[in-house]
N, C-alpha and C. Protein backbone atom coordinates (compact mmCIF):
# COMPACT_ATOMS: atom_id res chain seq x y z
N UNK A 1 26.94 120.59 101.14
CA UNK A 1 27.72 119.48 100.60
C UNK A 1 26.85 118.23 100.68
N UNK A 2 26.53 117.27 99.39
CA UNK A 2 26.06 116.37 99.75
C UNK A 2 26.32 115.25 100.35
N UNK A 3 25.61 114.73 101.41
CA UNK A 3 26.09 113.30 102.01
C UNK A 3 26.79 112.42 101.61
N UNK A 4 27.14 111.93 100.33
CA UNK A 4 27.93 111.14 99.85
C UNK A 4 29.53 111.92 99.56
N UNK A 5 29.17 112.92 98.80
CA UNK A 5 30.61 114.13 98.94
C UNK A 5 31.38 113.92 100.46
N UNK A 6 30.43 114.14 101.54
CA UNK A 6 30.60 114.18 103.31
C UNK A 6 31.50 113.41 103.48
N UNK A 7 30.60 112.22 103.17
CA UNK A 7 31.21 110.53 103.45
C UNK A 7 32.72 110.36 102.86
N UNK A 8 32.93 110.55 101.18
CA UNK A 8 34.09 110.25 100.17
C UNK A 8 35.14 111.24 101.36
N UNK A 9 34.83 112.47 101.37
CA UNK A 9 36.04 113.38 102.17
C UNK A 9 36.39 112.89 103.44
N UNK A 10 35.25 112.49 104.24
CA UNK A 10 35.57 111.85 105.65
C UNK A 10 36.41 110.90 105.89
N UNK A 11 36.24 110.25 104.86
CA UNK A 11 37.06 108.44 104.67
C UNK A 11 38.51 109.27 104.45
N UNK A 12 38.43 109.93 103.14
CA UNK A 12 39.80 110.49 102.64
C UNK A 12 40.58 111.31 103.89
N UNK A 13 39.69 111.81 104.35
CA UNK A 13 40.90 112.39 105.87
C UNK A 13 41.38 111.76 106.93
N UNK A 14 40.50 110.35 106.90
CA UNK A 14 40.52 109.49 108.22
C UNK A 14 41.69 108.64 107.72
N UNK A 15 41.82 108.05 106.06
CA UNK A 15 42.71 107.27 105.51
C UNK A 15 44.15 107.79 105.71
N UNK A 16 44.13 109.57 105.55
CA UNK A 16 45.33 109.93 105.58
C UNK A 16 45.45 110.70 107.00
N UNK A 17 44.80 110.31 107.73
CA UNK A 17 45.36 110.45 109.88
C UNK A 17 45.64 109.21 109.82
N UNK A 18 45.17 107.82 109.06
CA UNK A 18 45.79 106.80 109.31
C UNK A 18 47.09 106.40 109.29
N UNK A 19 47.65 107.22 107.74
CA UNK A 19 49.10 107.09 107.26
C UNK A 19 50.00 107.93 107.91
N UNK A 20 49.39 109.15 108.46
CA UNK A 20 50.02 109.99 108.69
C UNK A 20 50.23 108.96 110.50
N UNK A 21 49.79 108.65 110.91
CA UNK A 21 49.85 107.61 112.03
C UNK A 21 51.13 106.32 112.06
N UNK A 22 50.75 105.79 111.10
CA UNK A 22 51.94 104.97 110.68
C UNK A 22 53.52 105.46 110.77
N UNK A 23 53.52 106.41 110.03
CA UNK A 23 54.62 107.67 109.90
C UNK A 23 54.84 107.79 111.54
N UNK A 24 53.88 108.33 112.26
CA UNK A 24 54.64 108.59 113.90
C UNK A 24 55.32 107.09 114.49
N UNK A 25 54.57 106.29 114.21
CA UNK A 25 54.64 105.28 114.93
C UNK A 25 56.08 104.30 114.55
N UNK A 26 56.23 104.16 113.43
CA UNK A 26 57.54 103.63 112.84
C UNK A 26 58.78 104.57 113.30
N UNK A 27 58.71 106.13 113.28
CA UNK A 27 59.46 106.63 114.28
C UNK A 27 60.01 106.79 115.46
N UNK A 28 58.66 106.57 116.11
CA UNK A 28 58.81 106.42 117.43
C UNK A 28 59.49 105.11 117.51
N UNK A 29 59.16 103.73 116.87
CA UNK A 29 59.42 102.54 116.94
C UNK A 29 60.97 102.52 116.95
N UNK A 30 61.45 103.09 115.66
CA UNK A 30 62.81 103.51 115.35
C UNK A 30 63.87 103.85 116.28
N UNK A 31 62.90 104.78 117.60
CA UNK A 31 63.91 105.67 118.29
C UNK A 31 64.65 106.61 117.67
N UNK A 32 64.04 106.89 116.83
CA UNK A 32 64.73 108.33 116.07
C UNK A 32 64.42 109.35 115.93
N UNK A 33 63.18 109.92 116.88
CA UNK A 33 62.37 110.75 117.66
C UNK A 33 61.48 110.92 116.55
N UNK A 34 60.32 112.26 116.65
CA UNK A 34 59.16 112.37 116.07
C UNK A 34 59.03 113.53 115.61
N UNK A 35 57.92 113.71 114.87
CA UNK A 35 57.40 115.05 114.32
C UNK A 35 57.83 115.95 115.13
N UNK A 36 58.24 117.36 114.91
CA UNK A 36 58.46 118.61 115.70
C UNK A 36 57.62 119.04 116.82
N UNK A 37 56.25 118.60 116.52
CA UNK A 37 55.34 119.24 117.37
C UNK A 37 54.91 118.03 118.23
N UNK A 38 55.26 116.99 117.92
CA UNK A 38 54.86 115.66 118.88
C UNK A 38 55.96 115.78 119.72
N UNK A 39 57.71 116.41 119.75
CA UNK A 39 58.49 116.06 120.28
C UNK A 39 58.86 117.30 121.05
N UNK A 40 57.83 118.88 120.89
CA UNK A 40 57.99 119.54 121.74
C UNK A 40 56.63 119.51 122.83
N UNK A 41 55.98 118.72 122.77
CA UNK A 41 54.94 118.40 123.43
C UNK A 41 54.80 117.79 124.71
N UNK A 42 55.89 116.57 124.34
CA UNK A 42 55.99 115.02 125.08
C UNK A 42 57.29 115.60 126.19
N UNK A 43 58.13 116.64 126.33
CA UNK A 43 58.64 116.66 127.23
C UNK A 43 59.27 114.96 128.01
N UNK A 44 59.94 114.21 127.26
CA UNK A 44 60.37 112.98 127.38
C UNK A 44 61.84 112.69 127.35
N UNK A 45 62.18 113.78 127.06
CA UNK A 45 63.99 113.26 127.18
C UNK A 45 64.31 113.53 125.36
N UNK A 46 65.75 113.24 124.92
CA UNK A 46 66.15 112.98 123.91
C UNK A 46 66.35 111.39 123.40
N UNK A 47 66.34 110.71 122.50
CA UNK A 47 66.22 109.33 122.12
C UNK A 47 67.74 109.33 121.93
N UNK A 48 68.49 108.03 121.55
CA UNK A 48 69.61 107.55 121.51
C UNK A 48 69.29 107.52 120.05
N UNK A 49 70.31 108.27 119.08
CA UNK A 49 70.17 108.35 117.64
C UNK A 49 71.15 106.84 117.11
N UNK A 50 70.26 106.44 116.09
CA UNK A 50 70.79 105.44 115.11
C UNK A 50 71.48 106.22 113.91
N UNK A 51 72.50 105.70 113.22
CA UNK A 51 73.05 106.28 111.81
C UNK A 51 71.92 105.50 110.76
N UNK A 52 72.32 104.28 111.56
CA UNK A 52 71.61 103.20 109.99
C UNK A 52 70.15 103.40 109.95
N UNK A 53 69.78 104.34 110.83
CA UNK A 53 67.94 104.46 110.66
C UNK A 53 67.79 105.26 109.45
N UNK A 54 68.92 106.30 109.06
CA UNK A 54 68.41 107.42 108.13
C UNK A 54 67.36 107.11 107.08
N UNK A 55 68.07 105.35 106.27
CA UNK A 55 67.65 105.04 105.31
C UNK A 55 65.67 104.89 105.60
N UNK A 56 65.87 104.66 106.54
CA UNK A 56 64.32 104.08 107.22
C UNK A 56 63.61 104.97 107.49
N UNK A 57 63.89 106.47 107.81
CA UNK A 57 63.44 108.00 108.51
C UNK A 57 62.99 108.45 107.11
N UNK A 58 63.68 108.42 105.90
CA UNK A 58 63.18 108.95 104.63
C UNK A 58 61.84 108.26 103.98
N UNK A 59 62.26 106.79 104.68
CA UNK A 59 60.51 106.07 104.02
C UNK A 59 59.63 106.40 104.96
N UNK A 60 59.79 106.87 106.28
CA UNK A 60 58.95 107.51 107.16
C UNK A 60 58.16 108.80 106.45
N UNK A 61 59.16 109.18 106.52
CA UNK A 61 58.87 110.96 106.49
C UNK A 61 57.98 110.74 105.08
N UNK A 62 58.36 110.16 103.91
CA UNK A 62 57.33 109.64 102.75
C UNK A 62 56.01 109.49 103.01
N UNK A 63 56.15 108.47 104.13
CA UNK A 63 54.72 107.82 104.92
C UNK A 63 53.76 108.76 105.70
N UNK A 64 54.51 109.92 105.79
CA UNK A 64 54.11 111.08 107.43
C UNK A 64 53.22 111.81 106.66
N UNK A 65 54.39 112.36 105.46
CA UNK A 65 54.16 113.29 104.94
C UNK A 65 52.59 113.50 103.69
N UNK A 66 52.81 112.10 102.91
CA UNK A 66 52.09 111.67 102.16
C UNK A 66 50.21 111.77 103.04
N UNK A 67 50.69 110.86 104.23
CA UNK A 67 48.91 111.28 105.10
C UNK A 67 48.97 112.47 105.47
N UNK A 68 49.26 113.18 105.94
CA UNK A 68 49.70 114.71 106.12
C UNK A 68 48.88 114.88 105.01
N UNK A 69 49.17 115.21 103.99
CA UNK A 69 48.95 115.77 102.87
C UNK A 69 47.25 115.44 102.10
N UNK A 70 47.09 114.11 102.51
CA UNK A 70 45.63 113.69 102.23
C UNK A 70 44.82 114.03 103.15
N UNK A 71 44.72 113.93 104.43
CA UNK A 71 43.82 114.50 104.97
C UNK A 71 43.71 116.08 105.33
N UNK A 72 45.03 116.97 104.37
CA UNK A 72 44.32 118.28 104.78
C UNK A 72 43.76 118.14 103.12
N UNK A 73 44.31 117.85 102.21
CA UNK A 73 43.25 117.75 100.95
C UNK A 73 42.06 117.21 100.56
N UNK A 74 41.72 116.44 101.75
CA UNK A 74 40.12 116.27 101.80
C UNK A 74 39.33 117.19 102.18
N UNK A 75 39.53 118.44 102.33
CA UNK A 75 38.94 119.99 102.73
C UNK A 75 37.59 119.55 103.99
N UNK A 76 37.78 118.86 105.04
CA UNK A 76 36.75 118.85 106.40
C UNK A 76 37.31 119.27 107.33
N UNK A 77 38.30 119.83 107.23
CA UNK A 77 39.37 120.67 108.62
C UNK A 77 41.16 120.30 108.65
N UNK A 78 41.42 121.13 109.16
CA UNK A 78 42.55 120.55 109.82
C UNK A 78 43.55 120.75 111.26
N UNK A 79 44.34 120.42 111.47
CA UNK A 79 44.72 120.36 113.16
C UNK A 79 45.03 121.57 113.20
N UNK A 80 45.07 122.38 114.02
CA UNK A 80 45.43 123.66 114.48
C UNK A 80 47.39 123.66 114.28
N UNK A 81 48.12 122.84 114.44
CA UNK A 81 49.86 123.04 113.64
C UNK A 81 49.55 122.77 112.13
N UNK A 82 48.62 121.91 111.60
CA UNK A 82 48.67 121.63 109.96
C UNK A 82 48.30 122.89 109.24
N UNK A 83 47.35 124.15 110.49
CA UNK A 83 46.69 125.26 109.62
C UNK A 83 47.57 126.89 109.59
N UNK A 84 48.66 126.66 110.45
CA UNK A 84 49.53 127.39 110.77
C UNK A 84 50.31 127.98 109.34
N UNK A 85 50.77 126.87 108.60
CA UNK A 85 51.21 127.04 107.25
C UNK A 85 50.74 127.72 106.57
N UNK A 86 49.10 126.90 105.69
CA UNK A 86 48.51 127.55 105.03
C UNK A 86 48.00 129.40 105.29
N UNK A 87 47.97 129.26 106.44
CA UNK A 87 47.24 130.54 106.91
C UNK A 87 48.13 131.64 106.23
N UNK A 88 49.63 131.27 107.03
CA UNK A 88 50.35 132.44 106.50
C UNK A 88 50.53 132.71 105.19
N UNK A 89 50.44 131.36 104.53
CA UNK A 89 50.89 131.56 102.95
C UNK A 89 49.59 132.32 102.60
N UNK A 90 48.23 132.07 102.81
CA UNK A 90 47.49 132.89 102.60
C UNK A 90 47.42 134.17 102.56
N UNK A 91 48.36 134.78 103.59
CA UNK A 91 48.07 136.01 103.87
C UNK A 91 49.06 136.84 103.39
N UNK A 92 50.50 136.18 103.09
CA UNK A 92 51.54 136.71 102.77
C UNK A 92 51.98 136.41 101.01
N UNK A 93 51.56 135.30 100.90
CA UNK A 93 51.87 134.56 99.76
C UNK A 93 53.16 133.67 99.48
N UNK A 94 53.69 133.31 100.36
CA UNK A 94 54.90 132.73 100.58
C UNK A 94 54.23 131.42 100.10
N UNK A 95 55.79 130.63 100.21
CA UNK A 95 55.73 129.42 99.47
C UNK A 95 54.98 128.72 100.83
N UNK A 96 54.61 127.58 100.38
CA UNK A 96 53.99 126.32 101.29
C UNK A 96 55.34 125.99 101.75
N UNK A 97 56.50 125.13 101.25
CA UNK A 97 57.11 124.33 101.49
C UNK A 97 57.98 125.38 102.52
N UNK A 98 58.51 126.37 102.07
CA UNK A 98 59.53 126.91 103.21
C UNK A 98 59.08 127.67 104.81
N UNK A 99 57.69 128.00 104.22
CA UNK A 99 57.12 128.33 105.57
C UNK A 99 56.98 127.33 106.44
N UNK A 100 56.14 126.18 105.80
CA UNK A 100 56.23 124.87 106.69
C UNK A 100 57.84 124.56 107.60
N UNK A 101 58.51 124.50 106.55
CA UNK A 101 60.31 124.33 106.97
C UNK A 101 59.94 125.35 108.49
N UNK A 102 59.90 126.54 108.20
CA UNK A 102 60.71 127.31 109.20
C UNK A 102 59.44 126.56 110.53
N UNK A 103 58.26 126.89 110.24
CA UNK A 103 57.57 126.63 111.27
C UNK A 103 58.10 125.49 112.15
N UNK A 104 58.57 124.32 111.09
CA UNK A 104 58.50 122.86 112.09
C UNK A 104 60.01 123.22 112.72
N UNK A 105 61.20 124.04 111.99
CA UNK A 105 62.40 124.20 112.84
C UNK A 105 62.07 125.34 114.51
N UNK A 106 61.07 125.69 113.80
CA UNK A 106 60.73 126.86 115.35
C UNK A 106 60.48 125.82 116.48
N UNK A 107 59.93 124.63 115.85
CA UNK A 107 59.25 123.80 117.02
C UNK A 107 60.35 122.72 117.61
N UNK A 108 61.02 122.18 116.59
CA UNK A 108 62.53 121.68 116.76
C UNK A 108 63.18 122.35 118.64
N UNK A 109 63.63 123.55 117.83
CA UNK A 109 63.72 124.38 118.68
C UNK A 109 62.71 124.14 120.47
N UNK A 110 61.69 124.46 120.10
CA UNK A 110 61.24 124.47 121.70
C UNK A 110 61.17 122.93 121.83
N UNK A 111 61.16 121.66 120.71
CA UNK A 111 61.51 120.52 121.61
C UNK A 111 62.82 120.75 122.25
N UNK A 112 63.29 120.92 121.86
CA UNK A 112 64.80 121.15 122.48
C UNK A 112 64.97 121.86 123.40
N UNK A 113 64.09 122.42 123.92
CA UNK A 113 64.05 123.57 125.44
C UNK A 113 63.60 122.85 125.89
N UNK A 114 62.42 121.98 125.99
CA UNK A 114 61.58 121.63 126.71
C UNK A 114 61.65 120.36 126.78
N UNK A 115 62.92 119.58 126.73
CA UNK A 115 63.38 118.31 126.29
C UNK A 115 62.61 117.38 125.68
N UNK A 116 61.89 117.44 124.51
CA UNK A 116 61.41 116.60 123.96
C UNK A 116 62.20 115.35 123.27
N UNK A 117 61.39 114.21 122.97
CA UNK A 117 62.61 113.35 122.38
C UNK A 117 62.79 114.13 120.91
N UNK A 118 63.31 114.63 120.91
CA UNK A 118 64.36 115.24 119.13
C UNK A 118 64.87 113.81 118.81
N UNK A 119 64.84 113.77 117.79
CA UNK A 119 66.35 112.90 117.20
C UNK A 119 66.57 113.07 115.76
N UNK A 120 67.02 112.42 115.13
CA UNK A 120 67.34 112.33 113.55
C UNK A 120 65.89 112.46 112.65
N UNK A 121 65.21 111.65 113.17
CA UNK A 121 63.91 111.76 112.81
C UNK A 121 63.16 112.89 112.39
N UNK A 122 63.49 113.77 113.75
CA UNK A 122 62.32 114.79 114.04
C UNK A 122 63.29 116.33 113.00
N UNK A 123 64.99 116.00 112.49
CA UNK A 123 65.10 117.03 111.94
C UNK A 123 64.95 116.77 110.86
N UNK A 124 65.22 115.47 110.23
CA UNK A 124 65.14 115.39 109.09
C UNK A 124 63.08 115.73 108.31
N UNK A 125 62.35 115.12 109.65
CA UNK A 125 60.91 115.67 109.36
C UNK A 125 60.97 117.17 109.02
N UNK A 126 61.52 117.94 110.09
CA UNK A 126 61.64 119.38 109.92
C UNK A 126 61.95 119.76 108.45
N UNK A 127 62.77 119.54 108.15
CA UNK A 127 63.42 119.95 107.12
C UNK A 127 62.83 119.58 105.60
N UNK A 128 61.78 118.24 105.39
CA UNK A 128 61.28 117.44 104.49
C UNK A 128 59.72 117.43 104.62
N UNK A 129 59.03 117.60 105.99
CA UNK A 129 58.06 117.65 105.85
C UNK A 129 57.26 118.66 104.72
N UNK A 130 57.68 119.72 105.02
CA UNK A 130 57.15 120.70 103.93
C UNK A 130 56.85 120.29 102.40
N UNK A 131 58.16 120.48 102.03
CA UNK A 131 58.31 120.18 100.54
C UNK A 131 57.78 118.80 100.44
N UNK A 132 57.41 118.09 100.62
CA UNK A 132 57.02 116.67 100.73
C UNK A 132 55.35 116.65 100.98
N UNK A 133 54.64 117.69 101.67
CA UNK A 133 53.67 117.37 101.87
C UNK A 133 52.88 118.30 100.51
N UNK A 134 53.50 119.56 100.06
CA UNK A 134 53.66 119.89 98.75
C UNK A 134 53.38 119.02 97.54
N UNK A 135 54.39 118.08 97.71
CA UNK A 135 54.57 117.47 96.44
C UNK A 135 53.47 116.40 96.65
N UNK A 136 53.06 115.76 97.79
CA UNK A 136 52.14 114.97 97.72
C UNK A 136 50.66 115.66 97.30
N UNK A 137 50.44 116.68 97.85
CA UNK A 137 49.03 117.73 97.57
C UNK A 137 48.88 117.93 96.28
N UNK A 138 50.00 118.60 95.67
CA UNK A 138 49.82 118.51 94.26
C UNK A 138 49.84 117.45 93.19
N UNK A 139 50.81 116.49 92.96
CA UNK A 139 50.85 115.43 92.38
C UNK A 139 50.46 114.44 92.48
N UNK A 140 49.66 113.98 93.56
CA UNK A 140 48.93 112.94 94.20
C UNK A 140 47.84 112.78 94.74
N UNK A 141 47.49 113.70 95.83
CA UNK A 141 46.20 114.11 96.93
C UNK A 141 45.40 114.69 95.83
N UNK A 142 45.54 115.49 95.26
CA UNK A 142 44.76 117.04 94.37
C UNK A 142 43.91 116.19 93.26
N UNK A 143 44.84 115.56 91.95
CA UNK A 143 44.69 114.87 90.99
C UNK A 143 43.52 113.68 91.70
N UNK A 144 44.46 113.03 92.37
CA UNK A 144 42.94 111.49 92.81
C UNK A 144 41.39 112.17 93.57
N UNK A 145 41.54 112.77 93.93
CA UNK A 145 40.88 113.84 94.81
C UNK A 145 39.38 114.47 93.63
N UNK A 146 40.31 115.03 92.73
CA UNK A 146 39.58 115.36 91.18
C UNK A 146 39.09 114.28 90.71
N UNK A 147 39.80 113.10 90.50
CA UNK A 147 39.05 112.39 89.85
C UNK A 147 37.81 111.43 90.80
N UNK A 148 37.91 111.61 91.89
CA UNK A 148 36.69 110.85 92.76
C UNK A 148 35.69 111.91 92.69
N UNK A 149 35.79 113.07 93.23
CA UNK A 149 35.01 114.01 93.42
C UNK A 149 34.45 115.27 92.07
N UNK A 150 33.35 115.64 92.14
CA UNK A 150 33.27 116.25 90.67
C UNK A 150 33.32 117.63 90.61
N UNK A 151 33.97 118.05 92.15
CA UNK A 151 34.40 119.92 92.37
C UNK A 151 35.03 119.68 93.54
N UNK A 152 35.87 119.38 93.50
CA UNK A 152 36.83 119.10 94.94
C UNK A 152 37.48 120.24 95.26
N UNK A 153 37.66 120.56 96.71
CA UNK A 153 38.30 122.03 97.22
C UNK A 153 39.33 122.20 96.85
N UNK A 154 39.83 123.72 97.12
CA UNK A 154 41.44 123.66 97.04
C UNK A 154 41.99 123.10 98.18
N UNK A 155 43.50 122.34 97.61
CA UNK A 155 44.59 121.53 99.13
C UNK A 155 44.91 122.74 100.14
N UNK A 156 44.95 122.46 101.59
CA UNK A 156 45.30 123.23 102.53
C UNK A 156 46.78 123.78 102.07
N UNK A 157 47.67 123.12 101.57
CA UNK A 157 48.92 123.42 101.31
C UNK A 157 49.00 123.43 99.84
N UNK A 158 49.75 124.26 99.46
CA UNK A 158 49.91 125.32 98.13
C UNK A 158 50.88 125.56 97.77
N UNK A 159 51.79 126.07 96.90
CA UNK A 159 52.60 126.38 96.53
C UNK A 159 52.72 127.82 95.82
């Protein structure tokens, strides 16, 4: 890969750990707990759920999902929960979006054993992350991606 290719993808994955950053952090800010796998991790208790956050959890999960989605479509790696998805769809051929679903509800789940903060946040992520990081890979990440680069990889997430 040439050095400048290196560079364009590096930026593009670092831009979208940035967004995808933002996304945790406005959650967390929220108190309306976090990603599935941040909230079976942290062993922290459950958060005190807001109603009126929902409206605010959907421009999150937009925000999460959207960097999510750019930095596994810059093809230089990805986190060991972001590769969980693709792998299987690889191997099975299942959809991106519902495997993702079940994966992040499995993790739901052990936040919830292992008292992580869960909240509104972290199901509505469950449930949206998928299809969302989908729709960003294809209609957004993939396309700009093509037009910077002049053979850009395939997106980690697929359909």
């Amino acid at each position: 890969m040439p050095p400048g290719e290196l560079a364009l993808r590096a930026l593009w994955a670092l831009a979208g750990v940035a967004v995808l950053a933002v996304g945790s952090a406005v959650l967390l800010s929220a108190d309306v707990g976090v990603d599935p796998f941040t909230a079976s991790n942290s062993h922290l208790g459950l958060y005190q759920l807001l109603v009126n956050a929902v409206l605010l959890v959907v421009v999150v999960i937009v925000l999460f999902t959207a960097g999510a989605s750019a930095y596994m479509t810059a093809g230089i790696g990805t986190a060991p929960y972001d590769a969980i998805a693709p792998i299987v769809v690889d191997r099975t051929g299942a959809l991106y979006r519902v495997v993702r679903v079940a994966q992040d509800l499995l993790f739901v789940g052990l936040a919830i054993v292992l008292g992580g903060p869960v909240g509104v946040g972290t199901v509505m992520t469950a449930f949206f992350a998928g299809p969302l990081i989908d729709f960003f890979t294809r209609e957004v990440n993939t396309p700009l991606l093509h037009r910077l680069l002049p053979d850009p990889r395939e997106p980690a997430a697929s359909t």
